[in-house]
N, C-alpha and C. Protein backbone atom coordinates (compact mmCIF):
# COMPACT_ATOMS: atom_id res chain seq x y z
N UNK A 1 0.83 -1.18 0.00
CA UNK A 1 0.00 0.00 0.00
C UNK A 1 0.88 1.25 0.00
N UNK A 2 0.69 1.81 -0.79
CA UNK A 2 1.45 3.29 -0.91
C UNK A 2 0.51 4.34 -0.05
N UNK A 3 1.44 5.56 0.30
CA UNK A 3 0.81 6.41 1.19
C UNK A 3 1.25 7.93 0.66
N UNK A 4 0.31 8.60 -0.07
CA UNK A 4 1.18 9.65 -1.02
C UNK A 4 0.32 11.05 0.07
N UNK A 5 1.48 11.93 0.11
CA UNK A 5 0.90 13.67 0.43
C UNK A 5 1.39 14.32 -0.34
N UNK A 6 0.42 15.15 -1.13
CA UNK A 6 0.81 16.05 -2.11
C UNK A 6 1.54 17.49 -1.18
N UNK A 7 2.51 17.82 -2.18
CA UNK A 7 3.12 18.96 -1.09
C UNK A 7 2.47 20.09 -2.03
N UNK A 8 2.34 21.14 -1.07
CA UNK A 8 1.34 22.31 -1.69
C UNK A 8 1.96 23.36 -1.76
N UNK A 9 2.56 23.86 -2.54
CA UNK A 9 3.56 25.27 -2.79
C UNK A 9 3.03 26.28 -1.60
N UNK A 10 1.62 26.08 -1.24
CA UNK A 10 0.78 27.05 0.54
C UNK A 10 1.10 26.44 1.79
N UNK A 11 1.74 25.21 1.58
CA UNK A 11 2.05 24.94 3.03
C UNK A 11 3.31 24.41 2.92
N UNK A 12 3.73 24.73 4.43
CA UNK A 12 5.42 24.37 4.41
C UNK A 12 5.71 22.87 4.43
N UNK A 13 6.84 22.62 3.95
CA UNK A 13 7.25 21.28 3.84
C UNK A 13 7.08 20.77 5.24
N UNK A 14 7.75 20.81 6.00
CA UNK A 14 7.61 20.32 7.22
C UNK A 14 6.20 20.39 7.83
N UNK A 15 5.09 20.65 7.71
CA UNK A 15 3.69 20.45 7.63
C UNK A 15 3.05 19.22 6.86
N UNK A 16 3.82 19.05 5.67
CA UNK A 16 3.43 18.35 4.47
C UNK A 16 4.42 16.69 5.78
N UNK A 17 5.38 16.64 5.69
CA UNK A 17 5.88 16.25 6.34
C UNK A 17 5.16 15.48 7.83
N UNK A 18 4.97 16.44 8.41
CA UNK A 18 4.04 16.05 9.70
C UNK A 18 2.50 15.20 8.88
N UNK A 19 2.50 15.63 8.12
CA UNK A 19 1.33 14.87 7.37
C UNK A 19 1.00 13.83 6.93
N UNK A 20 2.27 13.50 6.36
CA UNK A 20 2.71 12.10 5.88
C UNK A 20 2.57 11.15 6.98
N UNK A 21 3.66 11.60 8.36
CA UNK A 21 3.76 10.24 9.58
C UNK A 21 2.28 10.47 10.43
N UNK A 22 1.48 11.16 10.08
CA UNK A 22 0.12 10.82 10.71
C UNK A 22 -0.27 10.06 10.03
N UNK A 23 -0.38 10.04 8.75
CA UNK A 23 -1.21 8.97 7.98
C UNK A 23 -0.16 7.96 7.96
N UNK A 24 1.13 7.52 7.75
CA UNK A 24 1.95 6.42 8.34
C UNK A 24 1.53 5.36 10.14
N UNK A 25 1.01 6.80 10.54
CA UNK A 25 0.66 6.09 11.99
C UNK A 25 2.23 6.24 12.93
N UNK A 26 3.20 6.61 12.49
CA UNK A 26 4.33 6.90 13.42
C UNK A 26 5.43 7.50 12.92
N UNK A 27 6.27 8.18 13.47
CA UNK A 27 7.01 9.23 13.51
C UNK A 27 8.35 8.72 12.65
N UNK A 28 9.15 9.31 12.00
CA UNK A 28 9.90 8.83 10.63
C UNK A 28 11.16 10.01 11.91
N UNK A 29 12.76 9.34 11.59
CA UNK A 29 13.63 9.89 12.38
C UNK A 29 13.77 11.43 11.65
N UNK A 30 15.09 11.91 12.24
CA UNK A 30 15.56 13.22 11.85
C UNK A 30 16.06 13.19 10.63
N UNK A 31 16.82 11.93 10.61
CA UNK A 31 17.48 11.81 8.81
C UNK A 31 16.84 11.40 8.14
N UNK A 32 15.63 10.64 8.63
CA UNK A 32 14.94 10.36 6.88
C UNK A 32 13.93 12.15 6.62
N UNK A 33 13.66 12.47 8.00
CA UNK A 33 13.02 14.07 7.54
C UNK A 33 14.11 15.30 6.67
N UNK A 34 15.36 15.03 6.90
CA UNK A 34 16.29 15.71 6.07
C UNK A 34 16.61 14.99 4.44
N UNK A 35 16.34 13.88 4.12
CA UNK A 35 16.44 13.75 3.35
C UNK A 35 15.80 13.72 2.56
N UNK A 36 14.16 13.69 2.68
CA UNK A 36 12.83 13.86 2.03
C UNK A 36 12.90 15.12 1.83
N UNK A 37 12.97 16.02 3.01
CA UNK A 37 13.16 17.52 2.76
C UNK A 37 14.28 18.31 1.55
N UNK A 38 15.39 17.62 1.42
CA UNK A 38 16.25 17.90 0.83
C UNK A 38 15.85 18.64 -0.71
N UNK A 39 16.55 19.89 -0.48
CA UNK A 39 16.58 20.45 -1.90
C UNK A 39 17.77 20.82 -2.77
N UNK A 40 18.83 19.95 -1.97
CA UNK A 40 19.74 20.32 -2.82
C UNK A 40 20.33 19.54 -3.51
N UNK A 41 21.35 19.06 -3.19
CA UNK A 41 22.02 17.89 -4.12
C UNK A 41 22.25 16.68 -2.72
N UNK A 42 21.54 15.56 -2.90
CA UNK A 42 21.32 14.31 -2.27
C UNK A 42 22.44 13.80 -1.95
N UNK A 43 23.09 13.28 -3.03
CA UNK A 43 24.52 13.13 -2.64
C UNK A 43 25.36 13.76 -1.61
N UNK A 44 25.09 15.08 -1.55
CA UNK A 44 25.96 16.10 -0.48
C UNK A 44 25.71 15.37 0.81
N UNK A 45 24.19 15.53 1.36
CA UNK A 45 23.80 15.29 2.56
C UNK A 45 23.94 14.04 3.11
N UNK A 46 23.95 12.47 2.37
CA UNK A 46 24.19 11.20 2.51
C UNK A 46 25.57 11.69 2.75
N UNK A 47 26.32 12.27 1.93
CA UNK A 47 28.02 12.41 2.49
C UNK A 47 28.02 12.93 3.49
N UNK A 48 27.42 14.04 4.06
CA UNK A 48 27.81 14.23 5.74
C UNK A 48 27.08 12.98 6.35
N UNK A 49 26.25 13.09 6.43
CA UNK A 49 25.45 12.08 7.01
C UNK A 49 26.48 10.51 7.12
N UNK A 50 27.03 9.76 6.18
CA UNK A 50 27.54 8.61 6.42
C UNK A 50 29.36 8.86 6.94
N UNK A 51 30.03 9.99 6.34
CA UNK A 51 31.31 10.41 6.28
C UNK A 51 31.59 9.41 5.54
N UNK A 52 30.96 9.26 4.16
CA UNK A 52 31.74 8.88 3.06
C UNK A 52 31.58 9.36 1.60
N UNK A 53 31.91 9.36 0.86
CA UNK A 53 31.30 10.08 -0.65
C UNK A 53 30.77 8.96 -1.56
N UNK A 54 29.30 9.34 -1.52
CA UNK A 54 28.36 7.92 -2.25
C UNK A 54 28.64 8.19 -3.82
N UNK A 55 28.50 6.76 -4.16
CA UNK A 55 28.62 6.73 -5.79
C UNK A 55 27.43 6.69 -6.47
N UNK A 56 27.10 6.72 -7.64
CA UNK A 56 25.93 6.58 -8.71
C UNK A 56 26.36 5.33 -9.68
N UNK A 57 25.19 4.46 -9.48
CA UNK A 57 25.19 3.39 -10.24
C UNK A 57 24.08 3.41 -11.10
N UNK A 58 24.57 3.74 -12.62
CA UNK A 58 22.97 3.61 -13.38
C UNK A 58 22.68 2.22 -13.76
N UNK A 59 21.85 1.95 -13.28
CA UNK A 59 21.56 0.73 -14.05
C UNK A 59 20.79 0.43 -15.20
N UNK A 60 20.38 1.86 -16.10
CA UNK A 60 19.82 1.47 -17.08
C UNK A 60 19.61 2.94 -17.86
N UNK A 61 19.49 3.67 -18.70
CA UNK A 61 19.59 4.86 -19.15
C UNK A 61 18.91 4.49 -21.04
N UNK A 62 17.87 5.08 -21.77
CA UNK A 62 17.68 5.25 -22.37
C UNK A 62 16.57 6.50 -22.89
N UNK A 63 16.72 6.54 -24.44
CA UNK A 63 16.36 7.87 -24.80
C UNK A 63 15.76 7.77 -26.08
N UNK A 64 14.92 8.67 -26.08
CA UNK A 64 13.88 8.73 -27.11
C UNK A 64 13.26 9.74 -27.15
N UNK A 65 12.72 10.47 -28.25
CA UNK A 65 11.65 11.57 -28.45
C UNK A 65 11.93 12.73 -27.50
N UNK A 66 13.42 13.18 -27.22
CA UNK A 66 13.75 14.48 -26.79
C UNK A 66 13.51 14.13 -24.84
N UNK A 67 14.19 12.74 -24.87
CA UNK A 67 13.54 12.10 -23.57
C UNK A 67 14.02 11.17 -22.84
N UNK A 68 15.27 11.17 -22.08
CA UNK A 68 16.22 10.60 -21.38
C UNK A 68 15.47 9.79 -20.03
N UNK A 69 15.59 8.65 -20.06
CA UNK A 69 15.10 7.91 -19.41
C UNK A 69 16.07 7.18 -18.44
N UNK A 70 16.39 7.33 -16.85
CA UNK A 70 17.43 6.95 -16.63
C UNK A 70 16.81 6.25 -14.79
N UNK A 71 17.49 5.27 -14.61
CA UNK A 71 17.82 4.31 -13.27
C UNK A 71 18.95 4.46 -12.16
N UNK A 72 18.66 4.54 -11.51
CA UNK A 72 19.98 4.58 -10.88
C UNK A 72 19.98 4.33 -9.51
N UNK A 73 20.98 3.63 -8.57
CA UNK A 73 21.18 3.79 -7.30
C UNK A 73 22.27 4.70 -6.78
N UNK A 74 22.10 5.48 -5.52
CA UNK A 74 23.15 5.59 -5.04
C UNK A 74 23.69 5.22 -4.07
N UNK A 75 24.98 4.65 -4.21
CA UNK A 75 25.42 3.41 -3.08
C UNK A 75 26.66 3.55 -2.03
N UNK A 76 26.29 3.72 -0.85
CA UNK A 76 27.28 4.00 0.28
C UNK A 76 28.78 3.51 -0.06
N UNK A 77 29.97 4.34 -0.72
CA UNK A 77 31.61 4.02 -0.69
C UNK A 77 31.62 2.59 -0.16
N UNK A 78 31.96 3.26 1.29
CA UNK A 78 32.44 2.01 2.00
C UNK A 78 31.55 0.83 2.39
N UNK A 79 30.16 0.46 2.52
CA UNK A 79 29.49 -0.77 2.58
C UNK A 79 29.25 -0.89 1.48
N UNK A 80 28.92 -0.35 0.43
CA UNK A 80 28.46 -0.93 -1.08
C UNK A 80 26.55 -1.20 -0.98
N UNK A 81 26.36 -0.60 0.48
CA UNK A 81 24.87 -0.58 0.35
C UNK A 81 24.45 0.64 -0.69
N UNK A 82 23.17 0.12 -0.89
CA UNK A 82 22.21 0.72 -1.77
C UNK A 82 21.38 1.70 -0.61
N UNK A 83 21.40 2.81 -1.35
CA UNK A 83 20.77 3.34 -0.13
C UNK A 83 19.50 4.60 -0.54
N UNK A 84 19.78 4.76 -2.05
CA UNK A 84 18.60 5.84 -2.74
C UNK A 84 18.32 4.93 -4.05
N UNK A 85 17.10 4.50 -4.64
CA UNK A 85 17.00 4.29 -6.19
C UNK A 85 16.39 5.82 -6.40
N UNK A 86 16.97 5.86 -7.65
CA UNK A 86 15.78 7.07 -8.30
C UNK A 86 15.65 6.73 -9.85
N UNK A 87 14.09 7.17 -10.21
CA UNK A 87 13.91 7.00 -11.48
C UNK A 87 13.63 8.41 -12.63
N UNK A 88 14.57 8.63 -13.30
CA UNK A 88 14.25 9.77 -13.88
C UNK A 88 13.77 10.45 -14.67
N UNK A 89 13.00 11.41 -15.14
CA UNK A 89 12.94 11.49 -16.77
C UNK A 89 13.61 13.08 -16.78
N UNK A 90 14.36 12.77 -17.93
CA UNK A 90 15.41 14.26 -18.61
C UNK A 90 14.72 14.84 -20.03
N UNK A 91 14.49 15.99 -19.59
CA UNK A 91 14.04 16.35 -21.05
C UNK A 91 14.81 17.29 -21.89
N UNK A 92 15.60 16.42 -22.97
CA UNK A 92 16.91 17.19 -23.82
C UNK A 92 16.24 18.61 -23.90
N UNK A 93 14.66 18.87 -24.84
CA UNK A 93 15.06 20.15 -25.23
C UNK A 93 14.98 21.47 -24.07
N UNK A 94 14.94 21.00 -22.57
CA UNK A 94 14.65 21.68 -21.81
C UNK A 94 16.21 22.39 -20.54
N UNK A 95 17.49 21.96 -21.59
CA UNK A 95 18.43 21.56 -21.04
C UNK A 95 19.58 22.40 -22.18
N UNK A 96 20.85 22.71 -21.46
CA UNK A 96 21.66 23.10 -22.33
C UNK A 96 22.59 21.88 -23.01
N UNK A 97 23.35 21.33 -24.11
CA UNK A 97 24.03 20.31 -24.58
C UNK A 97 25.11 19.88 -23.50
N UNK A 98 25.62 20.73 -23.04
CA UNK A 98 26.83 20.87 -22.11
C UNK A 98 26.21 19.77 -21.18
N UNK A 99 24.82 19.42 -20.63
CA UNK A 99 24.47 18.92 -19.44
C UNK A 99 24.11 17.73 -19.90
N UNK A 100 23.30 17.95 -21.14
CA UNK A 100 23.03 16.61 -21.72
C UNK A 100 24.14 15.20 -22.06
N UNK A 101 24.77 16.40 -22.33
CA UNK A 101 26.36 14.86 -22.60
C UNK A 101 27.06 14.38 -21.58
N UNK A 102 26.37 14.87 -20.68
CA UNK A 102 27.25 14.47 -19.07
C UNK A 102 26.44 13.63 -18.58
N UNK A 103 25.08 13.86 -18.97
CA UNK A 103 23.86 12.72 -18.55
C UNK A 103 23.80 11.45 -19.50
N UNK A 104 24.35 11.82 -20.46
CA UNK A 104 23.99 10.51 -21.62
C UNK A 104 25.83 9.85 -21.50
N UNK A 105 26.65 10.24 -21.02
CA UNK A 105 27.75 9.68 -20.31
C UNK A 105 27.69 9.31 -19.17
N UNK A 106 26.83 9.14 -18.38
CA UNK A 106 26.57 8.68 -17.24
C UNK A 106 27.88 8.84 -16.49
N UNK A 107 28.15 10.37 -15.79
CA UNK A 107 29.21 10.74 -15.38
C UNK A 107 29.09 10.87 -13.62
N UNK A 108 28.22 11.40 -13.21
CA UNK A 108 28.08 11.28 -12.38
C UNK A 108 26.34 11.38 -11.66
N UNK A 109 26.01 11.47 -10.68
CA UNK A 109 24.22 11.66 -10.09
C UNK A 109 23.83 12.91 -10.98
N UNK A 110 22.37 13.28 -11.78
CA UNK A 110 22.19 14.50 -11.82
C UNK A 110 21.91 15.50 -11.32
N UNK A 111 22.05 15.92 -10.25
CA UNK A 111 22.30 16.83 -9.41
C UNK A 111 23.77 17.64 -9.29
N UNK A 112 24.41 16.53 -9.17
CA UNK A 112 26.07 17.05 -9.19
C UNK A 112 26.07 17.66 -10.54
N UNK A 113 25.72 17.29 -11.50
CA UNK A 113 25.98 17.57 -13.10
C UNK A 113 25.17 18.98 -12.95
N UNK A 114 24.00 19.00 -12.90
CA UNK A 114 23.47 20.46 -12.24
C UNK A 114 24.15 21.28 -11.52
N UNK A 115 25.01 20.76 -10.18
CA UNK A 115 25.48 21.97 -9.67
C UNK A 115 26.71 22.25 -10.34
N UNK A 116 27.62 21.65 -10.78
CA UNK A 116 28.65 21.62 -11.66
C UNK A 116 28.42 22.72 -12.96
N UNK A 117 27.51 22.63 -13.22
CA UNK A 117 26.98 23.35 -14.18
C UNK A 117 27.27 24.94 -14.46
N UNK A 118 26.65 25.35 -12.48
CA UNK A 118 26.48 26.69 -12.58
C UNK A 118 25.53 27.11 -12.56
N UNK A 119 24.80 26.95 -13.54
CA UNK A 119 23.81 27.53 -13.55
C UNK A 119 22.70 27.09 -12.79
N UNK A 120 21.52 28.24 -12.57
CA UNK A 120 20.40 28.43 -11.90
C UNK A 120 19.10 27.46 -12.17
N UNK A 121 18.86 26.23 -10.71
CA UNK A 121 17.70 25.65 -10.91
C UNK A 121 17.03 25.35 -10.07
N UNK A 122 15.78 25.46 -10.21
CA UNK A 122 15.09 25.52 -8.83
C UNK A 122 14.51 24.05 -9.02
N UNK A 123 14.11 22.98 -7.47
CA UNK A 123 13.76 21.85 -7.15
C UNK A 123 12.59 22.00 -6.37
N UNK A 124 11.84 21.64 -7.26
CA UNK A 124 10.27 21.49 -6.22
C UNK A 124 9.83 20.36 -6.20
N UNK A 125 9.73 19.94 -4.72
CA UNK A 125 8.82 18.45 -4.30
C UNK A 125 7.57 18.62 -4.65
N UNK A 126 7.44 17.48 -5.04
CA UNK A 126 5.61 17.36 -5.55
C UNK A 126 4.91 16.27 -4.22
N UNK A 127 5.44 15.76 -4.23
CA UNK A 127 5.22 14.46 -3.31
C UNK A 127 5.42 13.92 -2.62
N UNK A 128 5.19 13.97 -0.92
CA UNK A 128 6.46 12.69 -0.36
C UNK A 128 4.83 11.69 -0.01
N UNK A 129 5.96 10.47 -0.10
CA UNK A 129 5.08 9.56 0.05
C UNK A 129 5.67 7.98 1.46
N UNK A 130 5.12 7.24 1.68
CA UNK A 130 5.50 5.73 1.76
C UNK A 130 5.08 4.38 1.46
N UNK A 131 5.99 3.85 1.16
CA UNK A 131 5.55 2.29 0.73
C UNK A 131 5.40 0.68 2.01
N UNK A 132 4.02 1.06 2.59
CA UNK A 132 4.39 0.20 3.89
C UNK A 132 4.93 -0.94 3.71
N UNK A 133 4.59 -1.65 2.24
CA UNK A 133 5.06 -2.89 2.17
C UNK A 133 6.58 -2.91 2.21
N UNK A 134 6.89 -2.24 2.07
CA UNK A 134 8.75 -2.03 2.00
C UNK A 134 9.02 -1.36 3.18
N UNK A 135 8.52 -0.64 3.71
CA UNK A 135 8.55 0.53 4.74
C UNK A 135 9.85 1.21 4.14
N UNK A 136 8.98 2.13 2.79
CA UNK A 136 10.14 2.93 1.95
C UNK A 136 9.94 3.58 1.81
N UNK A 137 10.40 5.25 2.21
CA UNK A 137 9.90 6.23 2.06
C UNK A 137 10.08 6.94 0.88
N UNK A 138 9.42 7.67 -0.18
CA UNK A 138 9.81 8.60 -0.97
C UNK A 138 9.73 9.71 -1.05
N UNK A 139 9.78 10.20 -2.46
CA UNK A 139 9.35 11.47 -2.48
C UNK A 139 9.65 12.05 -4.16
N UNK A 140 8.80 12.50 -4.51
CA UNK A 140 8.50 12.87 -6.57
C UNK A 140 9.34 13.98 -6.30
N UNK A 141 10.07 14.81 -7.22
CA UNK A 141 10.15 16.33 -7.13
C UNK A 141 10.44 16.32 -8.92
N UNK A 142 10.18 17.59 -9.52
CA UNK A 142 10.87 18.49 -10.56
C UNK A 142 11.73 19.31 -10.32
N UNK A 143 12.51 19.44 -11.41
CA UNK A 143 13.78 20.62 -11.27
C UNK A 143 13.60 20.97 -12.49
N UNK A 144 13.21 22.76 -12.58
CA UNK A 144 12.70 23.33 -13.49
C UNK A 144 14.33 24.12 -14.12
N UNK A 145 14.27 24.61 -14.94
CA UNK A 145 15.17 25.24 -15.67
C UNK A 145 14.42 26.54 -16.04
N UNK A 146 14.25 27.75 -15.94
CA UNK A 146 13.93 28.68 -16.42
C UNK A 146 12.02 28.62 -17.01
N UNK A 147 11.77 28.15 -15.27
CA UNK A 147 10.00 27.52 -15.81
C UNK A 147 9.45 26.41 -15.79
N UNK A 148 10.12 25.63 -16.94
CA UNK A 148 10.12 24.42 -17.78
C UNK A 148 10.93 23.27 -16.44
N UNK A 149 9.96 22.36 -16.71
CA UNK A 149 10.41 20.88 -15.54
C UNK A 149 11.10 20.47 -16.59
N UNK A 150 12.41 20.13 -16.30
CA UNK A 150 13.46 20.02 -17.25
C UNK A 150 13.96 18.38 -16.73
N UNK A 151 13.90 18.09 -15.24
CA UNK A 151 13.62 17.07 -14.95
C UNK A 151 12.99 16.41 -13.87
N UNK A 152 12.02 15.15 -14.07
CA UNK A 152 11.35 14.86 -13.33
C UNK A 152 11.87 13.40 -12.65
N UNK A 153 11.79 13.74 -11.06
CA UNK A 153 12.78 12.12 -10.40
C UNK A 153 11.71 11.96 -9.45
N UNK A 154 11.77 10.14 -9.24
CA UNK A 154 11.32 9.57 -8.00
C UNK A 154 12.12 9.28 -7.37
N UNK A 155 12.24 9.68 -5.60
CA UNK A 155 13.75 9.04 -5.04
C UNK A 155 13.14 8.24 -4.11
N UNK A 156 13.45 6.72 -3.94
CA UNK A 156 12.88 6.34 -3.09
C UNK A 156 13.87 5.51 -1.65
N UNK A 157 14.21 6.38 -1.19
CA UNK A 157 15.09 5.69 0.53
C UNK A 157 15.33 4.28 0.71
N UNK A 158 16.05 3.55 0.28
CA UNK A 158 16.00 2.07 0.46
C UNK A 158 16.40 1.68 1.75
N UNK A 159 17.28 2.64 2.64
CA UNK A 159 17.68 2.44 4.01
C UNK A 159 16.43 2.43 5.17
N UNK A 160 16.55 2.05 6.07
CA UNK A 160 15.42 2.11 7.54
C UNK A 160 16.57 3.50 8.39
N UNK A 161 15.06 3.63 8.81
CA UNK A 161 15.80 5.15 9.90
C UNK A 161 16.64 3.88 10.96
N UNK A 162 16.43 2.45 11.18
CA UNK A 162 17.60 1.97 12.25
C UNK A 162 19.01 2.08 11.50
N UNK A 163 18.71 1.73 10.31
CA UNK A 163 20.32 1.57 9.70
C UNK A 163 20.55 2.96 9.36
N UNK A 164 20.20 4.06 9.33
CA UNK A 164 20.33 5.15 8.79
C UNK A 164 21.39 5.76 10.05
N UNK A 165 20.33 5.71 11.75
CA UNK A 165 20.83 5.80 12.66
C UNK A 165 22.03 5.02 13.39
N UNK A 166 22.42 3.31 12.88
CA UNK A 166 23.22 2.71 13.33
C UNK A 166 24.49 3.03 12.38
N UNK A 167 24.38 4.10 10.67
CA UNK A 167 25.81 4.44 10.23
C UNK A 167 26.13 5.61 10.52
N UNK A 168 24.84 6.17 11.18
CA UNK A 168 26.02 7.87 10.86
C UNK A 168 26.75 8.08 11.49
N UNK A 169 27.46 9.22 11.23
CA UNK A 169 28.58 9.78 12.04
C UNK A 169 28.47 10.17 13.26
């Protein structure tokens, strides 16, 4: 059973948030609320968070009709756990070439390739949600480019707030 709260550009995340573990029925730790919350680059915060620098594993990337279709985990350095899937969609014409060939090289997470970039993009959550059968938390967002959702990701937490709490720093 999935458990979705739409986040509402009128109410604050952390409302949207409190919203979610009522309808969960119980309270989600501090790090999975920072990481649902997260608007910046995912990767960053798993790196303080574990004190290690996580890698990107795509496991599958294809493209069609102006339309990058991509898989991926990102997986803790030092255990080799899996600890984020996300599923993406990239939309070439919404994107400069420079970014596109770094995504269709599968160089690094797209986020890093975004901030690397330079340039200006804003990340809006659409969704956090959970999956009781997994007890997996997610969360939808877009990252617009000048308006335009340039790309759209599902990230979904494969870690438990125990193991989240039994690696960090």
């Amino acid at each position: 059973m999935y458990i979705r709260i739409r986040v509402d550009g009128s109410i604050r995340l952390v409302d949207s948030i409190h919203a979610l573990e009522e309808k969960m029925g119980k309270k989600m730790s501090l790090l999975s609320k920072i990481l649902l919350a997260d608007t910046g680059v995912l990767e960053d915060k798993l790196s303080i968070i574990l004190n290690s620098i996580p890698s990107i594993q795509v496991i599958e990337q294809t493209e069609s009709n102006q339309l990058i279709l991509r898989r991926a985990y990102v997986i803790d350095s030092k255990s080799k756990r899996r600890l984020v899937y996300a599923s993406s969609q990239v939309h070439i014409d919404c994107l400069p070439s420079s970014i596109i060939v770094r995504v269709r090289n599968k160089e690094s997470g797209l986020g890093r390739i975004l901030m690397d970039s330079q340039m200006e993009f804003r990340k809006e959550i659409i969704t956090l949600g959970y999956e009781s059968g997994n007890q997996r938390l997610f969360r939808c967002y877009n990252i617009y480019n000048k308006k335009q959702a340039a790309i759209e990701v599902k990230e979904v937490i494969l870690i438990t707030d125990e193991v989240l709490r039994s690696i960090a720093v």
